[in-house]
N, C-alpha and C. Protein backbone atom coordinates (compact mmCIF):
# COMPACT_ATOMS: atom_id res chain seq x y z
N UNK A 1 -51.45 44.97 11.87
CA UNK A 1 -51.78 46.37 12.04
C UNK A 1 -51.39 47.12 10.76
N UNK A 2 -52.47 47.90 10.13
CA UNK A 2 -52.02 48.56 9.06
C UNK A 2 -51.24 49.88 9.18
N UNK A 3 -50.32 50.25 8.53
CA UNK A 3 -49.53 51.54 8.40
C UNK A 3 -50.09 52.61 9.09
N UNK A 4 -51.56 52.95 8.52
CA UNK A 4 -52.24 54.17 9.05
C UNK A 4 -52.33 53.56 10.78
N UNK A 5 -53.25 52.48 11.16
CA UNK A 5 -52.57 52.42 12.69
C UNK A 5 -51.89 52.72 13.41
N UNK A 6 -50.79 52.26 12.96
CA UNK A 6 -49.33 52.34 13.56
C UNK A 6 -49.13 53.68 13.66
N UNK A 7 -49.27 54.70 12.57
CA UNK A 7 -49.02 56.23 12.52
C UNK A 7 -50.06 56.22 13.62
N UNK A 8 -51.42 56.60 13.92
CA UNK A 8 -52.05 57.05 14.81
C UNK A 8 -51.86 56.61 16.47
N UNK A 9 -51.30 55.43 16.16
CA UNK A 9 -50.71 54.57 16.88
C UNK A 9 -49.90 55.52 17.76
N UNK A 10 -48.81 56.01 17.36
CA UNK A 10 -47.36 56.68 17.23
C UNK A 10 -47.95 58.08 17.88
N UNK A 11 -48.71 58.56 16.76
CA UNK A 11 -49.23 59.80 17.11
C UNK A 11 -49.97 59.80 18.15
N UNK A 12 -50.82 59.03 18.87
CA UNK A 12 -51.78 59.04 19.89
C UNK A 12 -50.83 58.92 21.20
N UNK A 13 -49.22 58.55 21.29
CA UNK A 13 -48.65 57.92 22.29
C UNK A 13 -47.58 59.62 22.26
N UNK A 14 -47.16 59.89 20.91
CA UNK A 14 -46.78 61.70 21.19
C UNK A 14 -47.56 62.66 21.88
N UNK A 15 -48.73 63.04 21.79
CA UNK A 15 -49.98 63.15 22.36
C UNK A 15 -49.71 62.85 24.00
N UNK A 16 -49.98 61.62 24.55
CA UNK A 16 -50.21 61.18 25.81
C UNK A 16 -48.67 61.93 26.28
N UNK A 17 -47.59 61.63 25.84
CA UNK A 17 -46.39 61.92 26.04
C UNK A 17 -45.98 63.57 26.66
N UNK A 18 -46.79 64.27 25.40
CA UNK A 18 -47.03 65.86 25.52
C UNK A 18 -47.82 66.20 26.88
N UNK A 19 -48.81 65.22 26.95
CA UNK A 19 -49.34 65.91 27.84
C UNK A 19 -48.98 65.48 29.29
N UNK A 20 -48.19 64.36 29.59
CA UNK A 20 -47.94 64.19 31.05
C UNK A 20 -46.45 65.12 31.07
N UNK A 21 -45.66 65.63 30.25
CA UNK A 21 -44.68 66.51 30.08
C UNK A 21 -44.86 67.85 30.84
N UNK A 22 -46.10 68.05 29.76
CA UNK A 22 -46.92 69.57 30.08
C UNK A 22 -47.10 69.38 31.60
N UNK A 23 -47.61 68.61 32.34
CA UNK A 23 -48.36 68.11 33.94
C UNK A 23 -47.46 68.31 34.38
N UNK A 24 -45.57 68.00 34.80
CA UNK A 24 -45.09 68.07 35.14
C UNK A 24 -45.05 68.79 36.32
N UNK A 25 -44.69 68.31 37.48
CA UNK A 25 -44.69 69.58 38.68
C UNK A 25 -43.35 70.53 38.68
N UNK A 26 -43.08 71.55 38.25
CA UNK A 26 -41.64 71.69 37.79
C UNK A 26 -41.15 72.35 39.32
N UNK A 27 -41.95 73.30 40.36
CA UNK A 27 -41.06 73.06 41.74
C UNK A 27 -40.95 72.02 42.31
N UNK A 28 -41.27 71.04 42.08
CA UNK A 28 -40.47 69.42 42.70
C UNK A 28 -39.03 69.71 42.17
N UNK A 29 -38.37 69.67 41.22
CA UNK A 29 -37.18 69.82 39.82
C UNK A 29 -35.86 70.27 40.41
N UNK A 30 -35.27 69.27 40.67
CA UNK A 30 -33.92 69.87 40.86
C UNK A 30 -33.32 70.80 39.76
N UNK A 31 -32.36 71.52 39.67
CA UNK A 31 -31.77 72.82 38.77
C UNK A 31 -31.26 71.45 37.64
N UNK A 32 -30.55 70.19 38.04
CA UNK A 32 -29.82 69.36 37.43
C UNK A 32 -31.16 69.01 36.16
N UNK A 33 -32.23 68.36 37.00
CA UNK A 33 -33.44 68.08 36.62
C UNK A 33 -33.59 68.56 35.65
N UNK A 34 -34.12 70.25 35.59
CA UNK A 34 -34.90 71.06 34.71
C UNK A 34 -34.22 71.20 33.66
N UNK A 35 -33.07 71.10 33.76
CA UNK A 35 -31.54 71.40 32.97
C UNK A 35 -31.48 70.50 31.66
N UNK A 36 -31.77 68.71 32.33
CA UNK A 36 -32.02 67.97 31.90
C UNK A 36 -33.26 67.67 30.75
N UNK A 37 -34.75 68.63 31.28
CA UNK A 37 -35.24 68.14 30.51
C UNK A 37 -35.36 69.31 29.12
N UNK A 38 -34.89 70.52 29.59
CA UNK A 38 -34.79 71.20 28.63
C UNK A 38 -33.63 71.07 27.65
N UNK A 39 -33.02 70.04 27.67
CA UNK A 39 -31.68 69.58 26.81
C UNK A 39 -32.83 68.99 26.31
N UNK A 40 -33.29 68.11 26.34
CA UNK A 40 -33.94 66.84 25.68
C UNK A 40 -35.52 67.18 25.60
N UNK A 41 -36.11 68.25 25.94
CA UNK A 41 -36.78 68.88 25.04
C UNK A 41 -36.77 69.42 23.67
N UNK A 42 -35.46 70.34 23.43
CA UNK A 42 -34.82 70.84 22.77
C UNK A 42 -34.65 70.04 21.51
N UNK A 43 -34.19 68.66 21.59
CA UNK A 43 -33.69 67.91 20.72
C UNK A 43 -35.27 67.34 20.08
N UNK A 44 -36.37 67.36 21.05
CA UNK A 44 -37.05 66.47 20.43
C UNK A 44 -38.05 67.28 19.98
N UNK A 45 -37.77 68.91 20.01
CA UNK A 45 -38.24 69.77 18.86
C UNK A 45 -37.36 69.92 17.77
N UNK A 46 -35.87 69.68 17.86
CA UNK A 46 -35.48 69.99 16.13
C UNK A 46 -35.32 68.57 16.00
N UNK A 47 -36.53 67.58 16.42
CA UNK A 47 -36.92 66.12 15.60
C UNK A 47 -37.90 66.39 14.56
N UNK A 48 -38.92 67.05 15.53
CA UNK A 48 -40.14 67.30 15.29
C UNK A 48 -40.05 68.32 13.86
N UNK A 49 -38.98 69.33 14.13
CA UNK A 49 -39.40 70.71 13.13
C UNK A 49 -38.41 69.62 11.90
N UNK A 50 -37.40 68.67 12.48
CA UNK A 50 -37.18 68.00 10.84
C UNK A 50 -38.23 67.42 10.30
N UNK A 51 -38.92 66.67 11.10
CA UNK A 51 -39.93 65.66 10.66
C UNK A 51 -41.17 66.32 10.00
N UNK A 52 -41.42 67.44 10.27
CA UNK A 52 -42.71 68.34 9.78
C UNK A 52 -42.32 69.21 8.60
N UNK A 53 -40.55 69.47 8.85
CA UNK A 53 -40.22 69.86 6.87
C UNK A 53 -40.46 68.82 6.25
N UNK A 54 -39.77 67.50 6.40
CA UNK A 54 -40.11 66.53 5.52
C UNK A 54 -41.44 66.13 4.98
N UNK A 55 -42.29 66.19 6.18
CA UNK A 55 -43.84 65.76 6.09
C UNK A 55 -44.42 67.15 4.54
N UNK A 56 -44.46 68.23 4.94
CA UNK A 56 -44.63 69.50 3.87
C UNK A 56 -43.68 69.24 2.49
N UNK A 57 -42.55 69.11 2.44
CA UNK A 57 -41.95 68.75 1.13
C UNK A 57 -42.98 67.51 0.75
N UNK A 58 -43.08 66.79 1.29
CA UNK A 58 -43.65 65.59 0.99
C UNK A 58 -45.53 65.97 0.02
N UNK A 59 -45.89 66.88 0.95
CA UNK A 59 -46.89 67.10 0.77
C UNK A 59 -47.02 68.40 -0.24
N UNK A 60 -45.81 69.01 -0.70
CA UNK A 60 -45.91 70.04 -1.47
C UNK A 60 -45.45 69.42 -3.09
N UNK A 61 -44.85 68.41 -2.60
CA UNK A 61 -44.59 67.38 -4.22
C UNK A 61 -45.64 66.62 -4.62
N UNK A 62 -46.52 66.04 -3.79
CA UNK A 62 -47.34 65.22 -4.44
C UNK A 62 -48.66 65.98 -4.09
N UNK A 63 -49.14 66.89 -3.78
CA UNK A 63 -50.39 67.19 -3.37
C UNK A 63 -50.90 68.78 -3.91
N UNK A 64 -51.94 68.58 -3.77
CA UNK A 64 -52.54 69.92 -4.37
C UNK A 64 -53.13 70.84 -3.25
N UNK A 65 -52.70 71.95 -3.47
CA UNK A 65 -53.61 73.04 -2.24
C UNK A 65 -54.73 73.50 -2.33
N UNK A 66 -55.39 73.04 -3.47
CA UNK A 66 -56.43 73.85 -3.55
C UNK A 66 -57.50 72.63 -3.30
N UNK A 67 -57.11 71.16 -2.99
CA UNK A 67 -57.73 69.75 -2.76
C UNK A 67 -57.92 70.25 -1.96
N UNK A 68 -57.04 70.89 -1.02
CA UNK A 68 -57.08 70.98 0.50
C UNK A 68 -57.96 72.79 1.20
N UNK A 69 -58.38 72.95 0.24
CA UNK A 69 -59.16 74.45 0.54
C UNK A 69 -58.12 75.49 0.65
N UNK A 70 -57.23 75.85 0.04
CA UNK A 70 -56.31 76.93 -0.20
C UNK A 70 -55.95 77.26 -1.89
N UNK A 71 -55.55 78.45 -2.27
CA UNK A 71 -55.08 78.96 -3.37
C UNK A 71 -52.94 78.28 -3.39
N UNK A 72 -52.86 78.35 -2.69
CA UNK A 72 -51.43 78.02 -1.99
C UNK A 72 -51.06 77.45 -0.67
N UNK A 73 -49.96 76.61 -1.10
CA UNK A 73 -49.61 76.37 0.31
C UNK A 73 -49.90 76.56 1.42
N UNK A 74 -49.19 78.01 1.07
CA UNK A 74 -48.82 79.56 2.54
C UNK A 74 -50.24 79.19 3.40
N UNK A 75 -51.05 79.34 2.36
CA UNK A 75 -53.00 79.49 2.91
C UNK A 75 -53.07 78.36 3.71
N UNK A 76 -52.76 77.41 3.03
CA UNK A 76 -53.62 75.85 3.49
C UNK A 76 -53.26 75.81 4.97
N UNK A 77 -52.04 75.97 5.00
CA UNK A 77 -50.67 75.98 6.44
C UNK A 77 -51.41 76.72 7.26
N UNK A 78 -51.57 78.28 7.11
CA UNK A 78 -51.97 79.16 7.87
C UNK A 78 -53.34 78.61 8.30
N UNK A 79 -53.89 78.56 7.57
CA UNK A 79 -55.66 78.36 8.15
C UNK A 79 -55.83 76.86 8.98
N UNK A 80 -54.98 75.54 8.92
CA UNK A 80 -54.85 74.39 8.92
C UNK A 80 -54.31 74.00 10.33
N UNK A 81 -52.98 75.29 10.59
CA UNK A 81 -52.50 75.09 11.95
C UNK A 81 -52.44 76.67 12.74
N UNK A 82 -53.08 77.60 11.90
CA UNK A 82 -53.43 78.52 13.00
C UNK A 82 -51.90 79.18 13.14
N UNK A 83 -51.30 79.59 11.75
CA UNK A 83 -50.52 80.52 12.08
C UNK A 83 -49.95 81.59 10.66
N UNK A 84 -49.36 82.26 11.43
CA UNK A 84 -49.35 83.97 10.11
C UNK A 84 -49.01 83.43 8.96
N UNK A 85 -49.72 84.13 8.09
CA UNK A 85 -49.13 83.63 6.35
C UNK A 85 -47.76 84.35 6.21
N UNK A 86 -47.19 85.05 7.24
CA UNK A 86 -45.56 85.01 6.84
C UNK A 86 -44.72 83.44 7.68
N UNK A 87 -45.05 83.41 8.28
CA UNK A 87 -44.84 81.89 8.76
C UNK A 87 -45.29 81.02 8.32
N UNK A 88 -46.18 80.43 7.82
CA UNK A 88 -46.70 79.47 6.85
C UNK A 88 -45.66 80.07 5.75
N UNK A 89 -45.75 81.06 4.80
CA UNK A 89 -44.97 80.90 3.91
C UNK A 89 -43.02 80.74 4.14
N UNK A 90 -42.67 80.82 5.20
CA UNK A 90 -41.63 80.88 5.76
C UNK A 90 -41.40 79.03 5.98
N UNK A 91 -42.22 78.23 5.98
CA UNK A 91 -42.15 76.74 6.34
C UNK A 91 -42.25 76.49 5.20
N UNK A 92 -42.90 76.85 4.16
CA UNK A 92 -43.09 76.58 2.74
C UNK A 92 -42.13 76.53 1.82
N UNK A 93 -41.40 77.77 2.10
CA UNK A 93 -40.18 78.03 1.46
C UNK A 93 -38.55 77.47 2.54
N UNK A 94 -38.77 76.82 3.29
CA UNK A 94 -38.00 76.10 3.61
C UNK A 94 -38.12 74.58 3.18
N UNK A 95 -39.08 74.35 3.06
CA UNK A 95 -39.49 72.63 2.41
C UNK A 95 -39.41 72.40 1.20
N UNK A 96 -39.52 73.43 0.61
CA UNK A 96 -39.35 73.60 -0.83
C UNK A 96 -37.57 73.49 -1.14
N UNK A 97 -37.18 74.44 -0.72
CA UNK A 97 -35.38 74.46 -0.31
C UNK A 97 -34.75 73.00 -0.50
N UNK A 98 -35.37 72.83 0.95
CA UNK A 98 -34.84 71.43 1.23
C UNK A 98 -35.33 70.03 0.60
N UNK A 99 -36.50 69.89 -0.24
CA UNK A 99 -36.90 68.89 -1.38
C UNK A 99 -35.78 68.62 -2.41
């Protein structure tokens, strides 16, 4: 299995993951339950928000924005995932930071 596989691989099983999460019946949920999964929700968004600075540093060192249909970053981000160019530039300038 080649690399790119395995990533889509990975990614296609985050995906399935998200969405039987989302399904959840949450009045079935004991208080212990809900308690539970919002601990470990929690964690496996500041996975995610590490893993997506790294992915942007990554992609702000070796890559060009304007390959990608933007003047900048800020742009590419905003138009790419559908959110404000003070937030796009706010992820930008955190990846940058942290590179």
């Amino acid at each position: 299995m080649s690399s790119n596989d395995a990533l889509t691989t990975l990614l296609d099983r985050l995906d399935a993951a998200d969405r039987s999460l989302a399904a959840l019946p949450l009045s079935d949920m004991t208080p212990r339950e809900l308690e539970e999964v919002l601990r470990r929700l929690d964690r496996s968004i500041a996975l995610a928000d590490e893993l997506q600075q790294r992915l942007l540093g990554r992609l702000i060192t070796i890559g060009n924005p304007m390959r990608m249909g933007g003047a900048t970053w800020a742009e590419v981000l905003s138009r790419h995932l559908r959110i404000s160019p003070a937030e796009a530039q706010r992820r930008v300038a955190r990846a940058a930071h942290a590179a």
